[in-house]
PDB file of N, CA and C in Angstrom:
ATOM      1  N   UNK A   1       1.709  -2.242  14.487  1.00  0.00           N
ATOM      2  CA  UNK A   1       2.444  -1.008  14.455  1.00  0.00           C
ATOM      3  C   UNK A   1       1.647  -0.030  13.590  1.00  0.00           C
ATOM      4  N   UNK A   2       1.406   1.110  14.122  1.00  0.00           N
ATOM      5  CA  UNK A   2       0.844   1.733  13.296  1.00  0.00           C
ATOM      6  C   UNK A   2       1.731   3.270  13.040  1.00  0.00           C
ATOM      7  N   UNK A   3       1.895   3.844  11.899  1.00  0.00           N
ATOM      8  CA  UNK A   3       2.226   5.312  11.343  1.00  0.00           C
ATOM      9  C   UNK A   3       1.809   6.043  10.516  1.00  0.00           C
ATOM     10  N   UNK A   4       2.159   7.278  10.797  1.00  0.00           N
ATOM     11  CA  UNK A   4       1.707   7.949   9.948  1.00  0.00           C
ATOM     12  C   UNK A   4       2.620   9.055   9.342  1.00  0.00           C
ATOM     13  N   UNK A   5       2.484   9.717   8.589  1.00  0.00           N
ATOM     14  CA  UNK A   5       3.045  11.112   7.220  1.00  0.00           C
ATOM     15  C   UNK A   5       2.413  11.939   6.724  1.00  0.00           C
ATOM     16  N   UNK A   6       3.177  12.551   5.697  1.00  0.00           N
ATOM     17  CA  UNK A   6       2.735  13.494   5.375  1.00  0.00           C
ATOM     18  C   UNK A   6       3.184  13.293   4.191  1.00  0.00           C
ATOM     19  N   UNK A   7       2.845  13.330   2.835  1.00  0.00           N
ATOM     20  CA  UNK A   7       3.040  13.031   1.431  1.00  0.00           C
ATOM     21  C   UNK A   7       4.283  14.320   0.998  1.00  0.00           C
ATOM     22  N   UNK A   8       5.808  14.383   0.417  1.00  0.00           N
ATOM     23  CA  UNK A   8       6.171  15.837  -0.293  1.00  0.00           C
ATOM     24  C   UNK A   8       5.702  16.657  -0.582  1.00  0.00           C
ATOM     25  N   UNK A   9       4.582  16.485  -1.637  1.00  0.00           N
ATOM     26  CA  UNK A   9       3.670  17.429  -2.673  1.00  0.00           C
ATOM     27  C   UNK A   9       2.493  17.846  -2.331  1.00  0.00           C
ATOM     28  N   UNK A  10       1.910  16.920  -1.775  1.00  0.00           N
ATOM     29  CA  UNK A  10       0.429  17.117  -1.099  1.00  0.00           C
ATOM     30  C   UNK A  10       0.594  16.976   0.003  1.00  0.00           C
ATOM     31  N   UNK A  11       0.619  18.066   0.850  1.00  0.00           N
ATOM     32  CA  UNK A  11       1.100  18.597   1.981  1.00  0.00           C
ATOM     33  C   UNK A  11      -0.059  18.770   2.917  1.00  0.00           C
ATOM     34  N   UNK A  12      -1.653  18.718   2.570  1.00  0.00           N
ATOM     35  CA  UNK A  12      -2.573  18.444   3.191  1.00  0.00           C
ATOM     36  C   UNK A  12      -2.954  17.325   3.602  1.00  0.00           C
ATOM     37  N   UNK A  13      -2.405  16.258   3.004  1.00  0.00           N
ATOM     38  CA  UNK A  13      -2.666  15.077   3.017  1.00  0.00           C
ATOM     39  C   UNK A  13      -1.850  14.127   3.817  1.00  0.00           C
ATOM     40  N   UNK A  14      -2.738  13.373   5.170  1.00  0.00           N
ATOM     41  CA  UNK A  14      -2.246  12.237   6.099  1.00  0.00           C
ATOM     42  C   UNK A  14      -2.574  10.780   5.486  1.00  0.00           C
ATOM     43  N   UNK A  15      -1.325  10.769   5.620  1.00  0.00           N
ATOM     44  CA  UNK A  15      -1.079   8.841   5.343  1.00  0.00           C
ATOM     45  C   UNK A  15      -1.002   8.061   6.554  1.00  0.00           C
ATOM     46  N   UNK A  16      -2.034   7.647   6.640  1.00  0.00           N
ATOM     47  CA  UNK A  16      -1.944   6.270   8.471  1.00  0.00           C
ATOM     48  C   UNK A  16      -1.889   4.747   7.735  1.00  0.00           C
ATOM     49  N   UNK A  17      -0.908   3.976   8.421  1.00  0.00           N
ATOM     50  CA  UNK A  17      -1.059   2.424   7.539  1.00  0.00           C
ATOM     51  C   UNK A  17      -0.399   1.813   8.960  1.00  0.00           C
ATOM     52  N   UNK A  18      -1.087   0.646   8.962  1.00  0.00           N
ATOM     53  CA  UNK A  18      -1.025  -0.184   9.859  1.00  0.00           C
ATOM     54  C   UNK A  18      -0.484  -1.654   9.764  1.00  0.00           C
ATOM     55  N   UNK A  19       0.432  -2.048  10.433  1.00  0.00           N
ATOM     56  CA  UNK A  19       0.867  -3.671  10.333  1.00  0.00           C
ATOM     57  C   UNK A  19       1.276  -4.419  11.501  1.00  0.00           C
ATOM     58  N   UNK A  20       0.870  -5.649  11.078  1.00  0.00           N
ATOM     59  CA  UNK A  20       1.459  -6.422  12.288  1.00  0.00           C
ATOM     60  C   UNK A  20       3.043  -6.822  11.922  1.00  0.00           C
ATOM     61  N   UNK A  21       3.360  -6.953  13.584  1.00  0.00           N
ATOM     62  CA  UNK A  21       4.557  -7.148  13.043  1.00  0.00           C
ATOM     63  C   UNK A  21       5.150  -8.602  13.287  1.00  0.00           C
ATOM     64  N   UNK A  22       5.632  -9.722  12.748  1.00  0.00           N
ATOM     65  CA  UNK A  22       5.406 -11.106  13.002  1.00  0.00           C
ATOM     66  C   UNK A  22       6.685 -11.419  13.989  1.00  0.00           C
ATOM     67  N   UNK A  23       6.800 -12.466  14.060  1.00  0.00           N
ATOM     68  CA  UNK A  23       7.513 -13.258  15.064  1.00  0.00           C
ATOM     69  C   UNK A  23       9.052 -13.132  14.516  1.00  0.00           C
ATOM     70  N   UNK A  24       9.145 -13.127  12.907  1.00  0.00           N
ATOM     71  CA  UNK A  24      10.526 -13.047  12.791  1.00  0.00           C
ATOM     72  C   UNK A  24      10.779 -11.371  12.002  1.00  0.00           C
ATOM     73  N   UNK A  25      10.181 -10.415  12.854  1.00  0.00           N
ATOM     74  CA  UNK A  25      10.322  -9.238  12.564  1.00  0.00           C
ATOM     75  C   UNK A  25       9.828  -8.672  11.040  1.00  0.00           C
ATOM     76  N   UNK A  26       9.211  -9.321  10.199  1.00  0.00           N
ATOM     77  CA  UNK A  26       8.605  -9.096   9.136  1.00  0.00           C
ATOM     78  C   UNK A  26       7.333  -8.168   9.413  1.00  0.00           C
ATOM     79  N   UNK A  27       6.860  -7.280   8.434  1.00  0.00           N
ATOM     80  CA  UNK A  27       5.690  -6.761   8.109  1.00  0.00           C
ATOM     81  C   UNK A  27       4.741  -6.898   7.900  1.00  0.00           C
ATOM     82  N   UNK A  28       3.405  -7.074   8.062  1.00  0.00           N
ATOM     83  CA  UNK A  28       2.254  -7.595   7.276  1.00  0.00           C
ATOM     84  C   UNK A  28       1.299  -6.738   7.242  1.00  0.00           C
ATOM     85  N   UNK A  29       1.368  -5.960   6.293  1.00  0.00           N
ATOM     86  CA  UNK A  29       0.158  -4.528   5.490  1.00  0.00           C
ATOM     87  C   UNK A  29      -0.896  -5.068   6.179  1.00  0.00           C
ATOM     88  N   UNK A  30      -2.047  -4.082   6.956  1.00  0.00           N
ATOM     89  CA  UNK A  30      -3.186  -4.619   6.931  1.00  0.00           C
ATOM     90  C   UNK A  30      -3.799  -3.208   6.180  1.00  0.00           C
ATOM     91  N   UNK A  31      -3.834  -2.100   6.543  1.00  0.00           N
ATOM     92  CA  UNK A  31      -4.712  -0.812   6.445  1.00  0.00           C
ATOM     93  C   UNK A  31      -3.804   0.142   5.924  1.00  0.00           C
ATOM     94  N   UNK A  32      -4.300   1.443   5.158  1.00  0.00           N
ATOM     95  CA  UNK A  32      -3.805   2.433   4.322  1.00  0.00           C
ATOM     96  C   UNK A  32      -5.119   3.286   4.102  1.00  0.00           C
ATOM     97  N   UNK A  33      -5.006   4.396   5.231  1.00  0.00           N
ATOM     98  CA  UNK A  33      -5.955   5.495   5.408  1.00  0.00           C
ATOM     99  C   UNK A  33      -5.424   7.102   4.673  1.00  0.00           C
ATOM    100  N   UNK A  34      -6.062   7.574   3.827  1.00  0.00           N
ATOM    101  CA  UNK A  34      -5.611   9.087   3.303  1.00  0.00           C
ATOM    102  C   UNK A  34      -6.509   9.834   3.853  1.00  0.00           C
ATOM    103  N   UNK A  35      -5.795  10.804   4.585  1.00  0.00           N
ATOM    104  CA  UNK A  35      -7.199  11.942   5.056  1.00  0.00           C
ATOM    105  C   UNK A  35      -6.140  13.484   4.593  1.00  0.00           C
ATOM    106  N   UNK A  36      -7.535  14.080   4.447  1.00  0.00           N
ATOM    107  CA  UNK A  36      -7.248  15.586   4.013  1.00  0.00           C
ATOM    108  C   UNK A  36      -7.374  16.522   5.032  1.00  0.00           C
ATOM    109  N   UNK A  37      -6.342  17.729   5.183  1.00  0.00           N
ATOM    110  CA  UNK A  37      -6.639  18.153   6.621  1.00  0.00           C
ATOM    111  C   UNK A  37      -6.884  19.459   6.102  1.00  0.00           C
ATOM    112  N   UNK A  38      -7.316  21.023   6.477  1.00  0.00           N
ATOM    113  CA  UNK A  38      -7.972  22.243   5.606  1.00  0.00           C
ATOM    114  C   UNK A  38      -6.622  22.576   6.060  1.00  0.00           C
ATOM    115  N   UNK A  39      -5.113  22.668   6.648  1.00  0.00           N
ATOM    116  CA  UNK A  39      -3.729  23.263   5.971  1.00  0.00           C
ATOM    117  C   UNK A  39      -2.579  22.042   5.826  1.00  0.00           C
ATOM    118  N   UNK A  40      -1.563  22.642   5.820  1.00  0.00           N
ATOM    119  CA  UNK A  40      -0.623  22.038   5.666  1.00  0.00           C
ATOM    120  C   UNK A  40      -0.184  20.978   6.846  1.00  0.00           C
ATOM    121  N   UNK A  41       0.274  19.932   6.865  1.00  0.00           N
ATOM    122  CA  UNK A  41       0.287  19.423   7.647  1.00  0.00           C
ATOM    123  C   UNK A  41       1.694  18.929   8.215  1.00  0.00           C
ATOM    124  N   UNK A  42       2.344  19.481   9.952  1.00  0.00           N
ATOM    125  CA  UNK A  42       3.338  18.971  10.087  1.00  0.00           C
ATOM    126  C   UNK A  42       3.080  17.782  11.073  1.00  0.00           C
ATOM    127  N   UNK A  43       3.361  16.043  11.154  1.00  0.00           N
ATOM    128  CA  UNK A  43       3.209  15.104  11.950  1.00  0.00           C
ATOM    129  C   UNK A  43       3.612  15.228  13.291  1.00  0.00           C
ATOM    130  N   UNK A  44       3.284  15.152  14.324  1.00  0.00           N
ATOM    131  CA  UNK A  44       3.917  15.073  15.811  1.00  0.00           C
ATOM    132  C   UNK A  44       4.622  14.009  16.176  1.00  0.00           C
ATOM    133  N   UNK A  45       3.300  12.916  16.312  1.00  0.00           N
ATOM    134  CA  UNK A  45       3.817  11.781  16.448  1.00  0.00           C
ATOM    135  C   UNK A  45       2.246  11.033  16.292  1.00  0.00           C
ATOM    136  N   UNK A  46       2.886   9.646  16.971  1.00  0.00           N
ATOM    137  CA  UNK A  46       1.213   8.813  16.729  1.00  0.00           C
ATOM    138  C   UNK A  46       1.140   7.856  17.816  1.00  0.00           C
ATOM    139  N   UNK A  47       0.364   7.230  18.837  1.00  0.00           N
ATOM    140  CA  UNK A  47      -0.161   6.580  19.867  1.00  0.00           C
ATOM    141  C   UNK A  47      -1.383   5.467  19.302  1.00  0.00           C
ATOM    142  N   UNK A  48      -1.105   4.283  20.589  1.00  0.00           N
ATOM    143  CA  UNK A  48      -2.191   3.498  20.819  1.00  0.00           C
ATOM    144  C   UNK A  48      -2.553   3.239  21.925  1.00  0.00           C
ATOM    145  N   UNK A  49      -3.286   2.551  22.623  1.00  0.00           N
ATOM    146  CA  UNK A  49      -3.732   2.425  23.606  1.00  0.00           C
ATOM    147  C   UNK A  49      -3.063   1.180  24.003  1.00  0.00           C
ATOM    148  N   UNK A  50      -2.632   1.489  25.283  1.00  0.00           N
ATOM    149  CA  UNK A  50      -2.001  -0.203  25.528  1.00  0.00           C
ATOM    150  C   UNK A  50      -2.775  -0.983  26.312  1.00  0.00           C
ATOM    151  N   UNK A  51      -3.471  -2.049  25.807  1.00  0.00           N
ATOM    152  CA  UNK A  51      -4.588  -2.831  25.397  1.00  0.00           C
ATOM    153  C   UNK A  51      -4.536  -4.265  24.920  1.00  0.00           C
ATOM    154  N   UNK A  52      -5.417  -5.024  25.518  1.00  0.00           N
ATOM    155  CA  UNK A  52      -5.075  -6.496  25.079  1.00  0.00           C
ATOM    156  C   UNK A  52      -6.459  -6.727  24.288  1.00  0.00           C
ATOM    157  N   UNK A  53      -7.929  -5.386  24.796  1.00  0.00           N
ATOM    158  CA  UNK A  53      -9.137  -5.257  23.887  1.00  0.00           C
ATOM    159  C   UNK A  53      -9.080  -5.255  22.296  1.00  0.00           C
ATOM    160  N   UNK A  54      -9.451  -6.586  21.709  1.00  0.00           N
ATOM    161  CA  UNK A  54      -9.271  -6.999  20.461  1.00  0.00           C
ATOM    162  C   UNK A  54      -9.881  -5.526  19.515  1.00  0.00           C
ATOM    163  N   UNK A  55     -11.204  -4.814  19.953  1.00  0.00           N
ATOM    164  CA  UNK A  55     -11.462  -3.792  19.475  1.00  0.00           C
ATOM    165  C   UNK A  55     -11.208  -2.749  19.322  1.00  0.00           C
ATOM    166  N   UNK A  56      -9.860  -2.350  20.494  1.00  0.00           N
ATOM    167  CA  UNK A  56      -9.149  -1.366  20.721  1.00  0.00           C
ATOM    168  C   UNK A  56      -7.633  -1.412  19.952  1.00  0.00           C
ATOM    169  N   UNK A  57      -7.693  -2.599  19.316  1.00  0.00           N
ATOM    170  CA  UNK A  57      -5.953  -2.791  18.623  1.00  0.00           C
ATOM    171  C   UNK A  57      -6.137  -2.115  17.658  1.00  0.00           C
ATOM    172  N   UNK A  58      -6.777  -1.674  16.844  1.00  0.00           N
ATOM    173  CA  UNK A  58      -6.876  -0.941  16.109  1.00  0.00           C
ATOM    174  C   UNK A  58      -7.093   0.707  15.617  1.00  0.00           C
ATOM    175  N   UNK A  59      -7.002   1.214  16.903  1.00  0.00           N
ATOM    176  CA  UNK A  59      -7.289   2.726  17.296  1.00  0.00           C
ATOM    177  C   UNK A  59      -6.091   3.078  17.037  1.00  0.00           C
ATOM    178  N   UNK A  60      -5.850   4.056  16.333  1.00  0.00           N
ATOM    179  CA  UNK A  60      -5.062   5.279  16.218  1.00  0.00           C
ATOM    180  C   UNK A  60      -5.207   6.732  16.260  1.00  0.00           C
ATOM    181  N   UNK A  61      -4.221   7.282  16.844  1.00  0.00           N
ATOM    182  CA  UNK A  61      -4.152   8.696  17.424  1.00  0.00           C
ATOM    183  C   UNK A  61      -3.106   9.290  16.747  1.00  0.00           C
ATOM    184  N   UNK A  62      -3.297  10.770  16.404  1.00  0.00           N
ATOM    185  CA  UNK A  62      -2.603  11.032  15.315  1.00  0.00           C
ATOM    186  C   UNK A  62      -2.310  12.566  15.906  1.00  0.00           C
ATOM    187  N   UNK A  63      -1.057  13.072  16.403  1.00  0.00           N
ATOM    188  CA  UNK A  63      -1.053  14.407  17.012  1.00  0.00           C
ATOM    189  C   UNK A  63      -0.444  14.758  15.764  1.00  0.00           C
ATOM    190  N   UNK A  64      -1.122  16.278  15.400  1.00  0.00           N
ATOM    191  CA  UNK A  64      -0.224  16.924  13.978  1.00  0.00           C
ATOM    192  C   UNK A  64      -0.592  18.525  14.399  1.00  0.00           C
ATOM    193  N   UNK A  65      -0.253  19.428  13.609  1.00  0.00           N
ATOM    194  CA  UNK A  65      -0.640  20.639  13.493  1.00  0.00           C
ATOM    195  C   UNK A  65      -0.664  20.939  11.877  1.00  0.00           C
ATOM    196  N   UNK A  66      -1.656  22.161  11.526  1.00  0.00           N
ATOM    197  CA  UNK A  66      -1.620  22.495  10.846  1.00  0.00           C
ATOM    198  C   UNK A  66      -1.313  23.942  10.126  1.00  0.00           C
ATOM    199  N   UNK A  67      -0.250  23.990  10.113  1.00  0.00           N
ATOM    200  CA  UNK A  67       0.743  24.725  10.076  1.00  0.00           C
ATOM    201  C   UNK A  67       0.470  26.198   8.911  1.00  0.00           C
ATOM    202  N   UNK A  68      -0.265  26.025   8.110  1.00  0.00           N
ATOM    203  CA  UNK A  68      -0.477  27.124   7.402  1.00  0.00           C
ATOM    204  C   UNK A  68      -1.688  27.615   7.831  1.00  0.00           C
ATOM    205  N   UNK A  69      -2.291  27.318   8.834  1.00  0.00           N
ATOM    206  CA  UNK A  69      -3.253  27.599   9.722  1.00  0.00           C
ATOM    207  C   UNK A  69      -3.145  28.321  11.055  1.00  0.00           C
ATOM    208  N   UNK A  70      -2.580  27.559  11.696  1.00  0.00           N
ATOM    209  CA  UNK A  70      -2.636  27.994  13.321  1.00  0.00           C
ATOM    210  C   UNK A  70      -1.272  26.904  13.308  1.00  0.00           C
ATOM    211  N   UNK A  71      -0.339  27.826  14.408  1.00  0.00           N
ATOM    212  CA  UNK A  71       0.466  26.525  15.630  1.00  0.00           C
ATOM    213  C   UNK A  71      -0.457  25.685  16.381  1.00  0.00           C
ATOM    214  N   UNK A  72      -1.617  25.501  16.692  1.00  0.00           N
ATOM    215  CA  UNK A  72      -1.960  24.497  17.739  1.00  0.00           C
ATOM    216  C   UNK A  72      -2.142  23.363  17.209  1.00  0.00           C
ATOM    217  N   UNK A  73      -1.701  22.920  18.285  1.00  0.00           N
ATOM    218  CA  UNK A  73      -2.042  21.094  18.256  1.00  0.00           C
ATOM    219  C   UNK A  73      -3.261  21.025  17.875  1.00  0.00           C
ATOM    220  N   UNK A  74      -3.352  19.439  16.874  1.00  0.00           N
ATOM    221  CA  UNK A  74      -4.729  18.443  16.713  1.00  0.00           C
ATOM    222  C   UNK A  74      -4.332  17.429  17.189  1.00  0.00           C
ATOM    223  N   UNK A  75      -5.267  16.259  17.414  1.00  0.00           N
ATOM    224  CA  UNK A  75      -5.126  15.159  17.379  1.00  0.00           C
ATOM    225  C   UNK A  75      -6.430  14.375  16.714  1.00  0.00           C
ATOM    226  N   UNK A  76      -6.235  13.644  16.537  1.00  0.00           N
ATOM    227  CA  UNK A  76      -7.103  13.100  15.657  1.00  0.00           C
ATOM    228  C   UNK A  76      -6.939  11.695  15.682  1.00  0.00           C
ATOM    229  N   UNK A  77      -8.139  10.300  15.617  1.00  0.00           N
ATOM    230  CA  UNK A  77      -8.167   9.283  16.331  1.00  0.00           C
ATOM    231  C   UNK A  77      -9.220   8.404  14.566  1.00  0.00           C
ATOM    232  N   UNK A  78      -8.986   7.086  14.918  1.00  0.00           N
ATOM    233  CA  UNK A  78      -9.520   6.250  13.629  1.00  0.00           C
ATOM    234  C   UNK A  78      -9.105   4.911  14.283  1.00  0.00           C
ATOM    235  N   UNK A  79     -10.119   4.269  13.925  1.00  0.00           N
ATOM    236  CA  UNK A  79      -9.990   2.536  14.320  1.00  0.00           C
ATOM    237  C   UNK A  79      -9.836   2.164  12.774  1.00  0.00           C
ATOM    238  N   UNK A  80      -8.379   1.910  12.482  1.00  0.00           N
ATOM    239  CA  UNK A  80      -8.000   1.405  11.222  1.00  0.00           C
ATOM    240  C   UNK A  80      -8.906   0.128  10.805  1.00  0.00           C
ATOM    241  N   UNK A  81      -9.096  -0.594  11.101  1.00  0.00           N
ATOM    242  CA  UNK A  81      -9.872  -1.991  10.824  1.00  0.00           C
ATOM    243  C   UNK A  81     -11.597  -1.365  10.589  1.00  0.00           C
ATOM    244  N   UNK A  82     -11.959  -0.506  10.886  1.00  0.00           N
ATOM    245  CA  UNK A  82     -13.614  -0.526  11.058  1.00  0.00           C
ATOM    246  C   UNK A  82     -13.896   0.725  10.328  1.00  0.00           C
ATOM    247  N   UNK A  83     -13.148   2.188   9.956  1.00  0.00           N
ATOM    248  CA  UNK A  83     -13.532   3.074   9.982  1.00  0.00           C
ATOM    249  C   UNK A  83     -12.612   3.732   8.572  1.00  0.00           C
ATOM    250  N   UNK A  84     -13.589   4.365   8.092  1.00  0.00           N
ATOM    251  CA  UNK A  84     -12.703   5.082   6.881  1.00  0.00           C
ATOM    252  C   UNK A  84     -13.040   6.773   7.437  1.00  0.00           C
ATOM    253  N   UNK A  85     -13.271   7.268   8.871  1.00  0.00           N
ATOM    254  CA  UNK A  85     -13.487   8.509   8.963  1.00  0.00           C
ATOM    255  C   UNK A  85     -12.646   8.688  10.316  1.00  0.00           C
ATOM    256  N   UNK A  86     -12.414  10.052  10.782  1.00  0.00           N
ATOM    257  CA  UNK A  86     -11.761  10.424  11.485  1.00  0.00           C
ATOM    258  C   UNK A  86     -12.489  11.278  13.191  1.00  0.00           C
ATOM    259  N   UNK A  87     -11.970  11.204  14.020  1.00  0.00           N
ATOM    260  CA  UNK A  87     -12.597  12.817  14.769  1.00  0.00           C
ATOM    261  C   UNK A  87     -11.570  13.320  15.126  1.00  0.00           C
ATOM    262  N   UNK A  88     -11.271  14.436  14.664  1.00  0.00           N
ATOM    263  CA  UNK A  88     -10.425  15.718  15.014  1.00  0.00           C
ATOM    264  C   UNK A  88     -10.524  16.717  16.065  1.00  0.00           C
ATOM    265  N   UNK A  89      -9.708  16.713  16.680  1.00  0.00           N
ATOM    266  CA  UNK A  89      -9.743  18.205  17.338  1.00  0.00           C
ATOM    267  C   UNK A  89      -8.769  18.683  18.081  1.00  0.00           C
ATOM    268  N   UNK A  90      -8.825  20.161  18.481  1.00  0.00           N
ATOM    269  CA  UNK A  90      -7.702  20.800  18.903  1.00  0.00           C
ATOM    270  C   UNK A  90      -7.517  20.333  20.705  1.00  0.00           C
ATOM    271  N   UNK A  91      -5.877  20.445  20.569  1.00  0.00           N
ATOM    272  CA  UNK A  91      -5.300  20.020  22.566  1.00  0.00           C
ATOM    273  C   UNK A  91      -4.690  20.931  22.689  1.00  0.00           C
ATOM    274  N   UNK A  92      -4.912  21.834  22.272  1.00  0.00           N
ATOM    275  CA  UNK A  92      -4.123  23.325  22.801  1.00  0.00           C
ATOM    276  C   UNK A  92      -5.243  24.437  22.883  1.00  0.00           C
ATOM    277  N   UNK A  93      -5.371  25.283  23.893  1.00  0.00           N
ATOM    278  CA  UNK A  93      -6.013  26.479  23.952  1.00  0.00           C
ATOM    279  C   UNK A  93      -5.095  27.461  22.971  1.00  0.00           C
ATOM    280  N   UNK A  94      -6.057  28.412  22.033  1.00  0.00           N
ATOM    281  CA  UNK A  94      -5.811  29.558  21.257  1.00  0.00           C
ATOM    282  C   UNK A  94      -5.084  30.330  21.899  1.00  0.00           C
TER     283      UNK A  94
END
């Protein structure tokens, strides 16, 4: 399962954390990603790929906007297990 936020105070700042989720519905932390975005950030939602590719379980997609910036959509993508960086970019025309 993977999600993500937006911190109260630090309002630039995305929280992505990832877990499995076990057999008797318990949690198990694997990943805890902070990224900084240049405005404020409101969350959309978040996606994976539906996938049985062991390398692909770990991809996350992150639709947000940044709101003291522009209304348009971002999305933005990270393989929690392999990657401490992001690629961003806009899904809306200006």
């Amino acid at each position: 399962m993977h999600l993500a936020g937006v911190h109260t105070s630090k309002t630039k700042e995305i929280y992505l954390s990832t877990y499995i989720v076990r057999e008797n519905h318990s949690l198990d932390h694997q990943y805890t990603r902070i990224f900084t975005a240049d405005g404020t950030v409101e969350i959309l939602g978040t996606n994976t790929k539906d996938t049985t590719d062991v390398d692909e379980l770990w991809v996350m997609y992150v639709f947000y906007q940044e709101t003291s910036i522009s209304n348009r959509g971002k999305m933005m993508y990270t393989n929690m297990e392999l990657s401490f960086e992001v690629v961003s970019f806009y899904f809306q025309e200006e």
